[in-house]
N, C-alpha and C. Protein backbone atom coordinates (compact mmCIF):
# COMPACT_ATOMS: atom_id res chain seq x y z
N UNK A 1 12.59 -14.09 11.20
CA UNK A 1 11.39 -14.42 11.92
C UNK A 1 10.20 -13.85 11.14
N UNK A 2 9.32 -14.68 10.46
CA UNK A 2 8.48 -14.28 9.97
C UNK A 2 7.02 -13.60 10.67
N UNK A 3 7.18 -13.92 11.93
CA UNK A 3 6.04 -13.58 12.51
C UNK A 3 6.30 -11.60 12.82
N UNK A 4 7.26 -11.06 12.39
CA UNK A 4 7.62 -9.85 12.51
C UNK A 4 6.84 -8.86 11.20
N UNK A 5 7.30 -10.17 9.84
CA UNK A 5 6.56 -9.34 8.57
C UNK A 5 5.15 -9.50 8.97
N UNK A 6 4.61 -10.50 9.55
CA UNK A 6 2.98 -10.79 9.26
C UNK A 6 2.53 -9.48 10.53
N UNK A 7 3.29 -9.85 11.49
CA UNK A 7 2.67 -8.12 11.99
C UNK A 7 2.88 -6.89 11.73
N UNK A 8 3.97 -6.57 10.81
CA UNK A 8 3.74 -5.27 10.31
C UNK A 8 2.69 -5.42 9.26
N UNK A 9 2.98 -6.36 8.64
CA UNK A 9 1.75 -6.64 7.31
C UNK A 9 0.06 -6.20 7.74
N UNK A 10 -0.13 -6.53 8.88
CA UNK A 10 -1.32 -7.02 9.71
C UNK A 10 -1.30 -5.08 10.07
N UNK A 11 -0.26 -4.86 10.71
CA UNK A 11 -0.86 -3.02 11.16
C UNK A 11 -0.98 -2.18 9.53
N UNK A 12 0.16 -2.31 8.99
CA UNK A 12 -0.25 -2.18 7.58
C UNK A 12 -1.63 -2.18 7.00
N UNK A 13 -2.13 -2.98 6.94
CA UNK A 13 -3.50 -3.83 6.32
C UNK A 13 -4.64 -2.92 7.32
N UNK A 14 -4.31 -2.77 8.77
CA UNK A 14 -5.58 -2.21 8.84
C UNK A 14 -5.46 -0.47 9.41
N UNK A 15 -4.07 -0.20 9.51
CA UNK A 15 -4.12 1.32 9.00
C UNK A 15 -4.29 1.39 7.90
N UNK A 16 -4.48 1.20 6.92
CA UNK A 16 -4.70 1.11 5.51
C UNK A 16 -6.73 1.08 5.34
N UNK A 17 -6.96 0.19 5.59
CA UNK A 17 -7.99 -0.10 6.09
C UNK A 17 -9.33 1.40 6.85
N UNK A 18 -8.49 1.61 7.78
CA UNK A 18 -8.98 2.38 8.73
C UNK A 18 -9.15 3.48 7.79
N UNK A 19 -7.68 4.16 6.96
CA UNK A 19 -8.00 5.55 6.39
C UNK A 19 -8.73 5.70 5.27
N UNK A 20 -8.81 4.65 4.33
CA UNK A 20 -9.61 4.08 3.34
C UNK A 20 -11.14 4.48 3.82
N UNK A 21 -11.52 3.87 5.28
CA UNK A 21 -13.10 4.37 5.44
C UNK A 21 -13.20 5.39 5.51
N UNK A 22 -12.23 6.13 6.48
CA UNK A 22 -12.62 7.65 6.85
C UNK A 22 -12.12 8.29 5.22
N UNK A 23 -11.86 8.08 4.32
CA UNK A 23 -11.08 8.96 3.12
C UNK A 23 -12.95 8.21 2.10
N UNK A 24 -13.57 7.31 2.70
CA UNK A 24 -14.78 7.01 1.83
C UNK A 24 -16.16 7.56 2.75
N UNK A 25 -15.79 7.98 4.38
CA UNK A 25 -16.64 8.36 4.88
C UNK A 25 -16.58 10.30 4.41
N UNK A 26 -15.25 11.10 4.35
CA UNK A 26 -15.17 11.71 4.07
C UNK A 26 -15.57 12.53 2.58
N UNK A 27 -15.53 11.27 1.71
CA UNK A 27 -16.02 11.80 0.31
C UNK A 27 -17.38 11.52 0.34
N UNK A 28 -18.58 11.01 1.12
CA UNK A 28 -19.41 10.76 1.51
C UNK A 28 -20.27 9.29 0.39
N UNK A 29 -19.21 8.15 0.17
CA UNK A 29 -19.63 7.13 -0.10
C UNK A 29 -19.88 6.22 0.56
N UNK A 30 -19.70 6.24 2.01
CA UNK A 30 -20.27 5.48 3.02
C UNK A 30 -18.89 3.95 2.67
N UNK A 31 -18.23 4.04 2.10
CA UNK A 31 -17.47 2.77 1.67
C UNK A 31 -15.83 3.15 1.75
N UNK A 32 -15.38 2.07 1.74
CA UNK A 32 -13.32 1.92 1.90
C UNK A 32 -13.02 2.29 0.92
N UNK A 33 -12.63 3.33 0.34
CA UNK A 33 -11.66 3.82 -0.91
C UNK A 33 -10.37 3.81 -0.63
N UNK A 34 -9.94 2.93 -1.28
CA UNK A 34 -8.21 2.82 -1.40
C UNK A 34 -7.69 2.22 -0.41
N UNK A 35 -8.22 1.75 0.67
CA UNK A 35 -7.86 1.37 2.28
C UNK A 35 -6.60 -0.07 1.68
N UNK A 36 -6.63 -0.68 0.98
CA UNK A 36 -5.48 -2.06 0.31
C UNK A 36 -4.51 -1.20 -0.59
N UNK A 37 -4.61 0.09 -1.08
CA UNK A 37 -3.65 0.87 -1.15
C UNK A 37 -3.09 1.63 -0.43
N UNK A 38 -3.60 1.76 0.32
CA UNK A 38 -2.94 2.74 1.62
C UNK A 38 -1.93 1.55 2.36
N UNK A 39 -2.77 0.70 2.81
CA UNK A 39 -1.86 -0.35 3.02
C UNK A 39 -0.56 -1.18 2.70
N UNK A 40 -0.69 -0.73 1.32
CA UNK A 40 0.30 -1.22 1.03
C UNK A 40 1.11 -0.14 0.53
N UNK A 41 1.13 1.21 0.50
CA UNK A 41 2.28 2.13 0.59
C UNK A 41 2.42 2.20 1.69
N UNK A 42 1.86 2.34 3.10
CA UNK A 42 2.41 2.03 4.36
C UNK A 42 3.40 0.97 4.51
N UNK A 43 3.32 -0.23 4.22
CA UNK A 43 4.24 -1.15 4.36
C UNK A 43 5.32 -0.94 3.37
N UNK A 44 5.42 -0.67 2.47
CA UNK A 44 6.49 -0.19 1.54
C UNK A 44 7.11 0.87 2.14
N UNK A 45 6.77 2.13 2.72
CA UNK A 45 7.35 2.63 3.22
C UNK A 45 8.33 2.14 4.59
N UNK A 46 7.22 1.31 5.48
CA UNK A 46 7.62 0.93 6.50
C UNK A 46 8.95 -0.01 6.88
N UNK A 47 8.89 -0.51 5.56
CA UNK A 47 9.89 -1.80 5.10
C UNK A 47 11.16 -1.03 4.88
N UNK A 48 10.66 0.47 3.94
CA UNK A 48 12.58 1.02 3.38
C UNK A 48 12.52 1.51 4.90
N UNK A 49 11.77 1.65 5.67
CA UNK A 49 12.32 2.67 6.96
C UNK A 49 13.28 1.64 8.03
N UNK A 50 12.71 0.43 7.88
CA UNK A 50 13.48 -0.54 8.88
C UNK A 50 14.81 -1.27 8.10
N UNK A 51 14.67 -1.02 6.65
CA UNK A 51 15.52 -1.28 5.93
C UNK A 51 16.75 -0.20 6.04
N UNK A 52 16.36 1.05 6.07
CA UNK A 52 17.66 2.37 6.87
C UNK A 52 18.08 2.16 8.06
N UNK A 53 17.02 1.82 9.06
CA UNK A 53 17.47 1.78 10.81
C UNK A 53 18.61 0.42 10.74
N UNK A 54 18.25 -0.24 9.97
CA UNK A 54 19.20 -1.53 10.58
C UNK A 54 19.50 -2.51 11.86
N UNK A 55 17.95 -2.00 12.54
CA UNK A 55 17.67 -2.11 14.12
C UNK A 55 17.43 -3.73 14.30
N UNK A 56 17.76 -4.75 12.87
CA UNK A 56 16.51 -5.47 13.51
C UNK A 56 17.61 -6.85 12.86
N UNK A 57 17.53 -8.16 13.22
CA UNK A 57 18.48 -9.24 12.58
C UNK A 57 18.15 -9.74 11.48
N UNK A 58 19.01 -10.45 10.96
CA UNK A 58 18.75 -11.01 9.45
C UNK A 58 17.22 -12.08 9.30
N UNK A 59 17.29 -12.31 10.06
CA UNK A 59 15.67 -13.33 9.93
C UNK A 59 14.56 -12.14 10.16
N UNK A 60 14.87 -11.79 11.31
CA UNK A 60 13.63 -9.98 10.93
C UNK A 60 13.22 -9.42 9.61
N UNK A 61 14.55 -9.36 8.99
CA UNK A 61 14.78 -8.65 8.11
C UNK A 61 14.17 -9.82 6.65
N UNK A 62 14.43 -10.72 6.79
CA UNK A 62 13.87 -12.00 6.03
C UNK A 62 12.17 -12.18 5.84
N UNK A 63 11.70 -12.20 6.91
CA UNK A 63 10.51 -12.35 7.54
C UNK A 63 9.55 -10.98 6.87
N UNK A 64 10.24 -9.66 7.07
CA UNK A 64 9.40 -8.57 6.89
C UNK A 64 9.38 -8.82 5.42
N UNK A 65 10.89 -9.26 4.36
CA UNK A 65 10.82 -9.04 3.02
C UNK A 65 9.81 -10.25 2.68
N UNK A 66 9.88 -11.18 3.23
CA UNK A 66 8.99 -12.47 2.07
C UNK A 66 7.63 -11.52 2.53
N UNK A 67 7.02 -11.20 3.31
CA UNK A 67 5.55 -10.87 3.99
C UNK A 67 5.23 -9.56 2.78
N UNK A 68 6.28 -8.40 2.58
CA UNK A 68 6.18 -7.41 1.96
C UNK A 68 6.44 -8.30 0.04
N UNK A 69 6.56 -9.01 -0.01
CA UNK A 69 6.74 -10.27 -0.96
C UNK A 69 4.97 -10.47 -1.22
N UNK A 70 4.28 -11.16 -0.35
CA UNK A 70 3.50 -11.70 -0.79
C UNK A 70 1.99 -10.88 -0.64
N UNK A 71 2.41 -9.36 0.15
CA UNK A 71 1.27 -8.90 -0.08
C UNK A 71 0.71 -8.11 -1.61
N UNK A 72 1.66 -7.90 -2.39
CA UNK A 72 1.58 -7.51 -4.23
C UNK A 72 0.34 -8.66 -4.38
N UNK A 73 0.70 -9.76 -4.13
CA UNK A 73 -0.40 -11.03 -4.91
C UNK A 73 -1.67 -11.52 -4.19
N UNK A 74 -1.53 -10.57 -2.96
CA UNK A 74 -3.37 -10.59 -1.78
C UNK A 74 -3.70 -9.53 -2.59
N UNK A 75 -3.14 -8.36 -2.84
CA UNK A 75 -3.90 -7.43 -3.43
C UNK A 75 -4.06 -7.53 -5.15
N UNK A 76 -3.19 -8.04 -6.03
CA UNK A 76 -3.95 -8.72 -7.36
C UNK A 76 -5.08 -9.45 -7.07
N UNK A 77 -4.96 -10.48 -5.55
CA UNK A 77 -6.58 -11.06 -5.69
C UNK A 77 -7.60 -10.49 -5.25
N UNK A 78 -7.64 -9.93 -4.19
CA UNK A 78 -8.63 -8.92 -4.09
C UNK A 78 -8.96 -7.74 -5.13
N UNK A 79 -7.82 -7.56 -5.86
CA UNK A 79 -8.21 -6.59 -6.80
C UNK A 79 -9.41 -6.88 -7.90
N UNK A 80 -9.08 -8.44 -8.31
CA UNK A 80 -9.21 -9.04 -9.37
C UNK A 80 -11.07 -9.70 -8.70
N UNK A 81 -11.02 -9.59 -7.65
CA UNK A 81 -12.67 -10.03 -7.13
C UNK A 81 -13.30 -8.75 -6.86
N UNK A 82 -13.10 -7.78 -7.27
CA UNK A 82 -13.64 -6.88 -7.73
C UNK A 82 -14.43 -6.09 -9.03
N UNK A 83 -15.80 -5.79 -8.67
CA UNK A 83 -16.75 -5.74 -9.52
C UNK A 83 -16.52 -4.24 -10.46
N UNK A 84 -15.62 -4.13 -11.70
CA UNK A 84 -15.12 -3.14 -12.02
C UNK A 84 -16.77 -2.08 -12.44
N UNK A 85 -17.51 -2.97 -12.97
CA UNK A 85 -18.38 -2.31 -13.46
C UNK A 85 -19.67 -1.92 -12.44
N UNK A 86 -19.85 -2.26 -11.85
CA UNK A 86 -21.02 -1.94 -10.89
C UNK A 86 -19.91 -0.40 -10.06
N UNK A 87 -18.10 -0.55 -9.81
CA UNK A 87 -17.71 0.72 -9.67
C UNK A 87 -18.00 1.96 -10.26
N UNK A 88 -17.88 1.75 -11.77
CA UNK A 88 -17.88 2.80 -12.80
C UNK A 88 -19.34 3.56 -12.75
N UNK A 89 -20.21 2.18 -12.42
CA UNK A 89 -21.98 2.92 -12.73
C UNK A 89 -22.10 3.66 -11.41
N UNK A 90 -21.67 3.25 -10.13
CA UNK A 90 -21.72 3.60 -8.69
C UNK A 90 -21.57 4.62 -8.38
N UNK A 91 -20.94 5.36 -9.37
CA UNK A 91 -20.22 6.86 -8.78
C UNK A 91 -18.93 7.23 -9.58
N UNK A 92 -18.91 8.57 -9.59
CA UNK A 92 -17.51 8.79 -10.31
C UNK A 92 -16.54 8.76 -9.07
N UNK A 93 -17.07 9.01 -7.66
CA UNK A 93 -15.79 8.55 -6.80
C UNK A 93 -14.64 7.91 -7.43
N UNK A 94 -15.11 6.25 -7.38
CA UNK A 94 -14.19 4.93 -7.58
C UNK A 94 -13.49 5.88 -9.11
N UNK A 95 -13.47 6.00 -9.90
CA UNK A 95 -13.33 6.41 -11.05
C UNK A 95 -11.99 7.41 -11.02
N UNK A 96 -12.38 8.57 -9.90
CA UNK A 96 -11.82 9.61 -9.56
C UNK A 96 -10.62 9.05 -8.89
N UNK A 97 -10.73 8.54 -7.71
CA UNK A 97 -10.38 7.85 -6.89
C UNK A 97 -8.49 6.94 -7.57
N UNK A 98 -9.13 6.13 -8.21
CA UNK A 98 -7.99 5.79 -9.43
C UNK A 98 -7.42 6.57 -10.29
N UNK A 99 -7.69 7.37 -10.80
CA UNK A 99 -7.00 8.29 -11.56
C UNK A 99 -6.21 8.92 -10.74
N UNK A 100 -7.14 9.63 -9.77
CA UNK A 100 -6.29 10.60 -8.73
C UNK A 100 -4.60 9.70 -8.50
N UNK A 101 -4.81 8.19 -7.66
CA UNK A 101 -3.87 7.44 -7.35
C UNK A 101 -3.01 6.96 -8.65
N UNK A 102 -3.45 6.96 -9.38
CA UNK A 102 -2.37 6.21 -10.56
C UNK A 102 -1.57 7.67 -10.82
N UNK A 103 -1.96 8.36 -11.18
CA UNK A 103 -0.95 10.06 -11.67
C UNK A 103 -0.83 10.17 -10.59
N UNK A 104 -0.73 10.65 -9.27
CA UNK A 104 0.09 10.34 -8.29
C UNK A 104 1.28 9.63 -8.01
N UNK A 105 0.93 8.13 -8.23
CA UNK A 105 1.91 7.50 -8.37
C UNK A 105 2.64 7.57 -9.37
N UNK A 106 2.31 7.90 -10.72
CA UNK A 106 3.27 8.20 -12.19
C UNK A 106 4.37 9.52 -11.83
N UNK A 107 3.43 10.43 -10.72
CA UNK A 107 4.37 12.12 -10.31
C UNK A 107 5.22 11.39 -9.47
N UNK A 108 4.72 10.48 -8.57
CA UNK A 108 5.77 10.80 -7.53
C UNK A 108 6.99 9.71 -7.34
N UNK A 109 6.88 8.50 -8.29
CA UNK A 109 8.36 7.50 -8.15
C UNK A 109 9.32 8.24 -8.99
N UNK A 110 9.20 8.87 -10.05
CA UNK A 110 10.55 9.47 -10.59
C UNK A 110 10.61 10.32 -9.60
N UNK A 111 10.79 11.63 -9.03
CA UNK A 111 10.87 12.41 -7.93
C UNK A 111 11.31 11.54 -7.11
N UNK A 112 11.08 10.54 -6.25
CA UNK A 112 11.41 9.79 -4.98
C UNK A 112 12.61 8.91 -5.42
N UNK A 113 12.40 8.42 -7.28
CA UNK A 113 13.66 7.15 -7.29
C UNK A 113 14.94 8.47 -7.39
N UNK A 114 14.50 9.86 -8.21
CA UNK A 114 15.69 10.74 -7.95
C UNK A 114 16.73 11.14 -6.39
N UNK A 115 15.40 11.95 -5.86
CA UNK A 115 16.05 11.97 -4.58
C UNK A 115 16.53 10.89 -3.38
N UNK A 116 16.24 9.40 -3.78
CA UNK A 116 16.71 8.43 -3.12
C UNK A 116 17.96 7.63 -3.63
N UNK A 117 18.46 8.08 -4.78
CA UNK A 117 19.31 7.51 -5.64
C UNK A 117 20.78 7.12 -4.87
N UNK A 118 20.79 5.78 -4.71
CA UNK A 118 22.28 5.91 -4.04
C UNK A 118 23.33 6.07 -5.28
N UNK A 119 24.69 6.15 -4.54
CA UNK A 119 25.64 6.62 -5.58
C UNK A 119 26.37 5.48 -5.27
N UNK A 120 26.44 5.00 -7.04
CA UNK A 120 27.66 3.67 -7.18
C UNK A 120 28.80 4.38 -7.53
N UNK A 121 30.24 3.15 -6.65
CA UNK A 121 31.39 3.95 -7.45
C UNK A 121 31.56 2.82 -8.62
């Protein structure tokens, strides 16, 4: 049932959303920093978590993967309609902001693909 991925996608998208302002109201840029990344490690997370429970049927389970499928290519386009350079002149926020998140993410998938590693026989 696809209408299961488009609503986690959808709480995803605007908890994501939501902490993005307060994480741009907090650094005091008045703007969404990272809120389509937040979003979408929420749903990545959210996806392996329903992917462990096993709570839910094979079309659930269908529905959440194509949705967690096609949000990678909403966020290449929104990424990609983004004004890189009016970021860079704007503030070292945006600047900071990315760095901070990319070495983050470089620290923390080896660490997570370690300790999540299933064991083949």
């Amino acid at each position: 049932m696809k209408i299961y991925g488009v609503a986690l996608l959808a709480l995803c998208f605007l908890a994501g959303q939501i902490l993005g302002t307060y994480l741009g109201d907090w650094l005091g840029t008045g703007g969404n920093v990272g809120g389509v990344g937040f979003g979408m490690l929420f749903l990545i997370l959210l996806n392996d978590r329903f992917n462990l429970s096993r709570h839910y049927t094979t079309e659930s389970k269908d529905g959440i993967t194509f949705w967690s499928a096609m949000y990678i290519p909403v966020v290449i386009a929104m990424s990609a309609t983004l004004n890189v350079k009016s970021a860079l002149t704007g503030g070292w926020v945006a600047l900071f902001a990315g760095i901070i998140g990319t070495s983050a993410s470089m620290l923390l998938i080896p660490w997570l693909a370690k300790k999540f590693r299933t064991k083949s026989n």
